[in-house]
PDB file of N, CA and C in Angstrom:
ATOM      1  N   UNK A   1     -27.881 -13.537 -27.805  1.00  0.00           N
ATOM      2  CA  UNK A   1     -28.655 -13.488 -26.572  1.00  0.00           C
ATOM      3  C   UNK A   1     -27.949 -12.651 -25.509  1.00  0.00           C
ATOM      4  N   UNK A   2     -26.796 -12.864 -25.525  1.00  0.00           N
ATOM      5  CA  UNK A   2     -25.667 -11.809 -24.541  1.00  0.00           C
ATOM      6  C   UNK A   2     -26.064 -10.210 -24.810  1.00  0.00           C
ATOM      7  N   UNK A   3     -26.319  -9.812 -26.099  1.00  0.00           N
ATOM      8  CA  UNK A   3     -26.217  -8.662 -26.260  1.00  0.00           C
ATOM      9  C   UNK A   3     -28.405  -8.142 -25.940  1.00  0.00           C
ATOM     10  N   UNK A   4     -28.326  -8.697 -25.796  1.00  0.00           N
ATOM     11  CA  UNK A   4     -29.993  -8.552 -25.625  1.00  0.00           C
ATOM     12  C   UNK A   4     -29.861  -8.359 -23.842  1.00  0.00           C
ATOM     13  N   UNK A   5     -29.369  -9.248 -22.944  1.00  0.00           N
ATOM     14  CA  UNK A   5     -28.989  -9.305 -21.759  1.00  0.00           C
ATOM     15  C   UNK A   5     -28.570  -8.205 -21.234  1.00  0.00           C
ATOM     16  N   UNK A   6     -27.153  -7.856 -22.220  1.00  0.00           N
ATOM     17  CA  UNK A   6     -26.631  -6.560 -21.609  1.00  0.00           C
ATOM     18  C   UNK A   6     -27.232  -5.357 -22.112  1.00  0.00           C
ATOM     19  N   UNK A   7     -28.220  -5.256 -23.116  1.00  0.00           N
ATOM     20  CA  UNK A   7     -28.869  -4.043 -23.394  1.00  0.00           C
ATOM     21  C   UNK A   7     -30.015  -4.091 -22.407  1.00  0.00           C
ATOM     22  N   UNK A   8     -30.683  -4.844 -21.890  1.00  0.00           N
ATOM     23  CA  UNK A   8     -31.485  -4.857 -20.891  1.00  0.00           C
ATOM     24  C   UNK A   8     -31.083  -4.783 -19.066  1.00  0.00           C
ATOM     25  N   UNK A   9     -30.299  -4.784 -19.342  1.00  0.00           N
ATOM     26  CA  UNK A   9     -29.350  -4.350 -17.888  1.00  0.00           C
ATOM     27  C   UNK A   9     -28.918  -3.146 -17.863  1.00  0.00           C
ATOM     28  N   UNK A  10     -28.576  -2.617 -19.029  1.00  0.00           N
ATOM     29  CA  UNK A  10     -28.278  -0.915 -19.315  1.00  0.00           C
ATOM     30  C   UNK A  10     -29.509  -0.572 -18.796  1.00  0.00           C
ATOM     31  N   UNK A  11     -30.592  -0.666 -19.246  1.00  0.00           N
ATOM     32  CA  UNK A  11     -31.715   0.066 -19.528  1.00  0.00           C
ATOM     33  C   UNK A  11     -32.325  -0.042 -18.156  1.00  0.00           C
ATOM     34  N   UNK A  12     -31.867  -1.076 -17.604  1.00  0.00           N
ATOM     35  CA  UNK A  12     -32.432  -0.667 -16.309  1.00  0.00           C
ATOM     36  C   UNK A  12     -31.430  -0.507 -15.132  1.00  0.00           C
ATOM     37  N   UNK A  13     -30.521   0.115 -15.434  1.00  0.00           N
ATOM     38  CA  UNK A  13     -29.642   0.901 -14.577  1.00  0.00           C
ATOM     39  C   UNK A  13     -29.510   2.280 -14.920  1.00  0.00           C
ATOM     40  N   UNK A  14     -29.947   2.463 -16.138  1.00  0.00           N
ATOM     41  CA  UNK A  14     -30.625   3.800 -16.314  1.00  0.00           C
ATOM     42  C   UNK A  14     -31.772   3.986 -15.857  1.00  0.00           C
ATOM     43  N   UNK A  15     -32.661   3.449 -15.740  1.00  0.00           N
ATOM     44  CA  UNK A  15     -34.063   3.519 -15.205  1.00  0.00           C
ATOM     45  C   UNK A  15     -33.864   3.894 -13.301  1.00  0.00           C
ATOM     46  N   UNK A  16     -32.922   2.942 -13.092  1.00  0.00           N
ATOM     47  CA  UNK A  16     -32.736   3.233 -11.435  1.00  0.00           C
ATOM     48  C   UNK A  16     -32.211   4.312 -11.427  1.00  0.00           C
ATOM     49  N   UNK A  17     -31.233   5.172 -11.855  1.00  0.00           N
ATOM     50  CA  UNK A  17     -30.748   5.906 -11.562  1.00  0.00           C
ATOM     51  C   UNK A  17     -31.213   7.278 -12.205  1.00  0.00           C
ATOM     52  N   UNK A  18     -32.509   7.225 -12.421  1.00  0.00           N
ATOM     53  CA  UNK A  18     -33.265   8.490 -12.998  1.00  0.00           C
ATOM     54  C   UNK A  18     -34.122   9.021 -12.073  1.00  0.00           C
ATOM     55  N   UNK A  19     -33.799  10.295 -11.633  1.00  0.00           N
ATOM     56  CA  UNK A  19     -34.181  10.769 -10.539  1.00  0.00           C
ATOM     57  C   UNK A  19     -35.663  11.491 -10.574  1.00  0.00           C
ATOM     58  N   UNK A  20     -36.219  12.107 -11.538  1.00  0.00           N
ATOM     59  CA  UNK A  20     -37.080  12.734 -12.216  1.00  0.00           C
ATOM     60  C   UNK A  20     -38.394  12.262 -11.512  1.00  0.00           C
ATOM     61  N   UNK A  21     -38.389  10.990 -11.594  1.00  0.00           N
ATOM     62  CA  UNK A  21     -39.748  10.486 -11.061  1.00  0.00           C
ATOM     63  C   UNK A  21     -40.066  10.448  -9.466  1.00  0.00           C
ATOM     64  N   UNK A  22     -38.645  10.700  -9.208  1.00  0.00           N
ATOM     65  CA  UNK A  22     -38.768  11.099  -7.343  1.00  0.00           C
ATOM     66  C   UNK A  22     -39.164  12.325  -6.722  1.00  0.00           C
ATOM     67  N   UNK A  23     -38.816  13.200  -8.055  1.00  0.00           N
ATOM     68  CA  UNK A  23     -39.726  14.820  -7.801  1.00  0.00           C
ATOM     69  C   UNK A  23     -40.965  14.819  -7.515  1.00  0.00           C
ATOM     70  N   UNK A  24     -41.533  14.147  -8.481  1.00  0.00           N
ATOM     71  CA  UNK A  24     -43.052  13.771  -9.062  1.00  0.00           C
ATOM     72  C   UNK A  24     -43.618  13.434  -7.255  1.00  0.00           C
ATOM     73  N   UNK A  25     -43.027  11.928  -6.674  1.00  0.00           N
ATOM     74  CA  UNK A  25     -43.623  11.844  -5.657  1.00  0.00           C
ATOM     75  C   UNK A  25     -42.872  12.623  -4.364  1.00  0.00           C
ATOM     76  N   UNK A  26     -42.072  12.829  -4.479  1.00  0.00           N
ATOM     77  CA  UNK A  26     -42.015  14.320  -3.325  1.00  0.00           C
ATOM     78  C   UNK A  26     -43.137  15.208  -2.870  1.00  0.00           C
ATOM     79  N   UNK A  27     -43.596  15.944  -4.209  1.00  0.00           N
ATOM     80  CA  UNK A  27     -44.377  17.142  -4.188  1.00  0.00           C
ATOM     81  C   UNK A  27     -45.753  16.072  -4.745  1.00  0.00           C
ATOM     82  N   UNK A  28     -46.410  15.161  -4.292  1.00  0.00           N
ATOM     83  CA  UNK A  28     -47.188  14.159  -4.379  1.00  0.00           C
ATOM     84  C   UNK A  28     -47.579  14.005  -2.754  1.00  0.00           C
ATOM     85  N   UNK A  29     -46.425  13.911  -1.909  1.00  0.00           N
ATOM     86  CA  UNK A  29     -46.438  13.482  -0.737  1.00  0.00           C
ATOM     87  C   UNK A  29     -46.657  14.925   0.142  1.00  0.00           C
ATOM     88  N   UNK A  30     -46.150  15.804  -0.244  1.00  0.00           N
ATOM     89  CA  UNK A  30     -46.599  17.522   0.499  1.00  0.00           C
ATOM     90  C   UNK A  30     -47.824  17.795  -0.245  1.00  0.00           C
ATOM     91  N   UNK A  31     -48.222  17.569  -1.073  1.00  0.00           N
ATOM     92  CA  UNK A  31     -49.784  17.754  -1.237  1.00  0.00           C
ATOM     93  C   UNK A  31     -50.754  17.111  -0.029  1.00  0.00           C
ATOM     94  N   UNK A  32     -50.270  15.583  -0.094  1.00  0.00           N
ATOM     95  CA  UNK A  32     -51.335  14.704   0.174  1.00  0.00           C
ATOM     96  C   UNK A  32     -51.120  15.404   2.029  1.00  0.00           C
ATOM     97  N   UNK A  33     -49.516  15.609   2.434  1.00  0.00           N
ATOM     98  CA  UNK A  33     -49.627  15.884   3.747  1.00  0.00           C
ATOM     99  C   UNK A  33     -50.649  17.360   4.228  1.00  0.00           C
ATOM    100  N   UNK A  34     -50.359  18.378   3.048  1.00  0.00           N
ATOM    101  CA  UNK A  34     -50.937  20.068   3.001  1.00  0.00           C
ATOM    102  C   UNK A  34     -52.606  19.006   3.675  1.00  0.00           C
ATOM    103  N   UNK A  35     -53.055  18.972   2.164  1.00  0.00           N
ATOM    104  CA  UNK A  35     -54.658  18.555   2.574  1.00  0.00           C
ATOM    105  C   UNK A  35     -55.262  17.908   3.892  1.00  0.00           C
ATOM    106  N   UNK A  36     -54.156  16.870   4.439  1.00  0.00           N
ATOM    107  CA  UNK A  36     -55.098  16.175   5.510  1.00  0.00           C
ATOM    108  C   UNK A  36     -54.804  17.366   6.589  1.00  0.00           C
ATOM    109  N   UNK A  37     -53.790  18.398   6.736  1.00  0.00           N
ATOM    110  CA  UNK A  37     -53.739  19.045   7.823  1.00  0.00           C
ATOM    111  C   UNK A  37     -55.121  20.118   7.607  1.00  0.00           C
ATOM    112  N   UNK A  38     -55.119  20.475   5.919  1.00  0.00           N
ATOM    113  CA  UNK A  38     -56.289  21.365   5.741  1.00  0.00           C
ATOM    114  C   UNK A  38     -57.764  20.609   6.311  1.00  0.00           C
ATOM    115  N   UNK A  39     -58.018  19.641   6.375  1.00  0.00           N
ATOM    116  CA  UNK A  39     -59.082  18.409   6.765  1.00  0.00           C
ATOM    117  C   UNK A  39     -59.181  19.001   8.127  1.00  0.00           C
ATOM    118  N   UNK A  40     -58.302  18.737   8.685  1.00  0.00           N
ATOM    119  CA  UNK A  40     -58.547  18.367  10.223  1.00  0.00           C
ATOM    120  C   UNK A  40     -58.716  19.802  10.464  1.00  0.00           C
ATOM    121  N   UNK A  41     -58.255  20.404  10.277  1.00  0.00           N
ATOM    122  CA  UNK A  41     -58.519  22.560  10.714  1.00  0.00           C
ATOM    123  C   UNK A  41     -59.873  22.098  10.399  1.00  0.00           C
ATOM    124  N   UNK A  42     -60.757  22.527   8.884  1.00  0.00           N
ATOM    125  CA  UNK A  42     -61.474  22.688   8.672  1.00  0.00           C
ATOM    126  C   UNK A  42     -62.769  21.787   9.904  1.00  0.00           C
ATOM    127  N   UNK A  43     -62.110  20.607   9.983  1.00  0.00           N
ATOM    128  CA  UNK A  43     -63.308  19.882  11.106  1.00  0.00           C
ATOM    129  C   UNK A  43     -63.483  20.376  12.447  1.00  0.00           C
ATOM    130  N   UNK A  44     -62.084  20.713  12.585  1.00  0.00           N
ATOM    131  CA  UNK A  44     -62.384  21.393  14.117  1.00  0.00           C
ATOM    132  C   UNK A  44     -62.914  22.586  13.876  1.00  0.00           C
ATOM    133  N   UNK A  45     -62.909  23.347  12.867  1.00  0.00           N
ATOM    134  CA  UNK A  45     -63.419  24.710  12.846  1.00  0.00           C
ATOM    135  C   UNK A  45     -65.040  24.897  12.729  1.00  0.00           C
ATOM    136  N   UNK A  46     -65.234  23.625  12.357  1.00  0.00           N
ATOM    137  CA  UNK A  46     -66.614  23.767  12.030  1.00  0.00           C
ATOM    138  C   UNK A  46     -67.327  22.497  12.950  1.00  0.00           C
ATOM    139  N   UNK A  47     -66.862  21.756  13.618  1.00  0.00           N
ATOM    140  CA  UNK A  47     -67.350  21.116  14.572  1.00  0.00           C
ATOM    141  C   UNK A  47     -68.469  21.740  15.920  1.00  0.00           C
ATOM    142  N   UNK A  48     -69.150  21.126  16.423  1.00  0.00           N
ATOM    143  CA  UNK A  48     -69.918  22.169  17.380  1.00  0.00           C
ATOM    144  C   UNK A  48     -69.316  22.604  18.336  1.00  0.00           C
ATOM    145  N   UNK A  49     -69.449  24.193  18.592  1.00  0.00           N
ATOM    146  CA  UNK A  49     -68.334  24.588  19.821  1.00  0.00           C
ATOM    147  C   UNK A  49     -67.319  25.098  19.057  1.00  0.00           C
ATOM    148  N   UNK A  50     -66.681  24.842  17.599  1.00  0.00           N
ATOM    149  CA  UNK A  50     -66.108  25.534  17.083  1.00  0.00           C
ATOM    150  C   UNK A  50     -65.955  27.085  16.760  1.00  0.00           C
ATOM    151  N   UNK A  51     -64.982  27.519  16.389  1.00  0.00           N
ATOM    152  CA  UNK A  51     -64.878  28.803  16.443  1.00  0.00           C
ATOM    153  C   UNK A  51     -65.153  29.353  14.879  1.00  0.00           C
ATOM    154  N   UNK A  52     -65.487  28.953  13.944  1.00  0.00           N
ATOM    155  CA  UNK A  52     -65.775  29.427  12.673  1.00  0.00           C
ATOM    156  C   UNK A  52     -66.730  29.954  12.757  1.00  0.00           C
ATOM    157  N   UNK A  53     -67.820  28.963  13.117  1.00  0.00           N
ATOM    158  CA  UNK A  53     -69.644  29.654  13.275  1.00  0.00           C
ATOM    159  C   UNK A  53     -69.762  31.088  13.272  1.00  0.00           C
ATOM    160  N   UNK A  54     -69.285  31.156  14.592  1.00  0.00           N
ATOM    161  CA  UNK A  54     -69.402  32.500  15.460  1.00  0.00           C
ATOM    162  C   UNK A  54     -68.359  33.378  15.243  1.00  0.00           C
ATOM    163  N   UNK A  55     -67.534  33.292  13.890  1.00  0.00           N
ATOM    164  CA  UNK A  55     -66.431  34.081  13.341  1.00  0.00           C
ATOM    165  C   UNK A  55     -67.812  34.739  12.425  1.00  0.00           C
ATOM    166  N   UNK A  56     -68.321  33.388  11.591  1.00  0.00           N
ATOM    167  CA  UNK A  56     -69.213  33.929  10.351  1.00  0.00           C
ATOM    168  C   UNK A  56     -70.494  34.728  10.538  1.00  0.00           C
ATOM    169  N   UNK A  57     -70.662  34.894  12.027  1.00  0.00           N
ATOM    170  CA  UNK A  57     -71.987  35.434  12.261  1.00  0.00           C
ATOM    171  C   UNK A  57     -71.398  36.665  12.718  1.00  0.00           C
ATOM    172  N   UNK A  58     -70.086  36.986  13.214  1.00  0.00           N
ATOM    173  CA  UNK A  58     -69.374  38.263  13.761  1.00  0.00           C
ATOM    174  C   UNK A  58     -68.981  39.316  12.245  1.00  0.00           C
ATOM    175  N   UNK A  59     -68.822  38.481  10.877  1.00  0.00           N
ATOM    176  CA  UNK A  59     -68.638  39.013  10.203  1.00  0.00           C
ATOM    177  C   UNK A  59     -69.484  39.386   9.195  1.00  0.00           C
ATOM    178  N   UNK A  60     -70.884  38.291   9.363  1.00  0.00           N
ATOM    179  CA  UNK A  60     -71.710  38.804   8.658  1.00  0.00           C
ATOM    180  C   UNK A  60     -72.845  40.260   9.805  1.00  0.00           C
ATOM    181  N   UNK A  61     -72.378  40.145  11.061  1.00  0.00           N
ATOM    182  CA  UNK A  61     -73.164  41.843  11.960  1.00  0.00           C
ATOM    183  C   UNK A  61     -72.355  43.042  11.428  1.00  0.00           C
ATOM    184  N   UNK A  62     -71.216  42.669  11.178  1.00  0.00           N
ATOM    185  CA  UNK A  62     -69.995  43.979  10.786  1.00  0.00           C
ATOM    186  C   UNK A  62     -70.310  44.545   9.604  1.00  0.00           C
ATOM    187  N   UNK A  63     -71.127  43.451   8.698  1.00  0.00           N
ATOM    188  CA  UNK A  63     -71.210  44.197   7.288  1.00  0.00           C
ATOM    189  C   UNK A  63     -72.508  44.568   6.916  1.00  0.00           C
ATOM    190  N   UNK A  64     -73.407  44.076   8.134  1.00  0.00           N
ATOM    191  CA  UNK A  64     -74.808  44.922   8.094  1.00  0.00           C
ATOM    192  C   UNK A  64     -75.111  45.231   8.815  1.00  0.00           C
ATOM    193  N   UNK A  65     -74.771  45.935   9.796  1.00  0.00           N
ATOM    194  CA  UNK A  65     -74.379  46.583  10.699  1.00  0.00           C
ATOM    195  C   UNK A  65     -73.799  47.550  10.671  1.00  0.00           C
ATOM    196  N   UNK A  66     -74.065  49.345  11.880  1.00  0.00           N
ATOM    197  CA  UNK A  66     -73.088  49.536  11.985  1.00  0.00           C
ATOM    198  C   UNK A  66     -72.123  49.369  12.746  1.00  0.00           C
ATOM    199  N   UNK A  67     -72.148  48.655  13.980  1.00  0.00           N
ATOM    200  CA  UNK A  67     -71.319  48.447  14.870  1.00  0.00           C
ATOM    201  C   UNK A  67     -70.672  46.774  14.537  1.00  0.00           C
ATOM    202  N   UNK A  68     -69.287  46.956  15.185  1.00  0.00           N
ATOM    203  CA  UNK A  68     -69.132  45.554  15.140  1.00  0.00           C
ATOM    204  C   UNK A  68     -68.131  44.875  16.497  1.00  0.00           C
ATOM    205  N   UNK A  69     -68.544  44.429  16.537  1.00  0.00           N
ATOM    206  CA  UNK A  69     -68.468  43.881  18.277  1.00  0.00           C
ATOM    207  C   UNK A  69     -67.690  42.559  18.238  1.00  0.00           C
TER     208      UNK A  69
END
């Protein structure tokens, strides 16, 4: 029973000290942060009064159009 004990105490002091799976949620956690900042741009950009609209209507006169203003 001792040796069952201490092979299960190895195994999980190897387990703690395996770093591998902390990468994983690192670049887990800069995703999840990237997206909500991409969220919130995108809402204000397209919210009313926003400045996207009237980007997409400036760029769709430029390309049928010849002037672009």
């Amino acid at each position: 029973m001792s040796n069952i004990a201490h092979q299960f105490g190895n195994s999980l002091l190897s387990f703690a000290r395996d770093e591998e799976g902390a990468q994983v949620v690192e670049y887990a956690l800069i995703i999840a942060v990237v997206s909500i900042a991409l969220v919130v741009a995108l809402k204000a950009l397209t919210a009313s009064g926003g400045g996207f609209s009237s980007f997409i209507t400036r760029v769709s006169n430029c390309l049928t159009t010849t002037t672009c203003s």
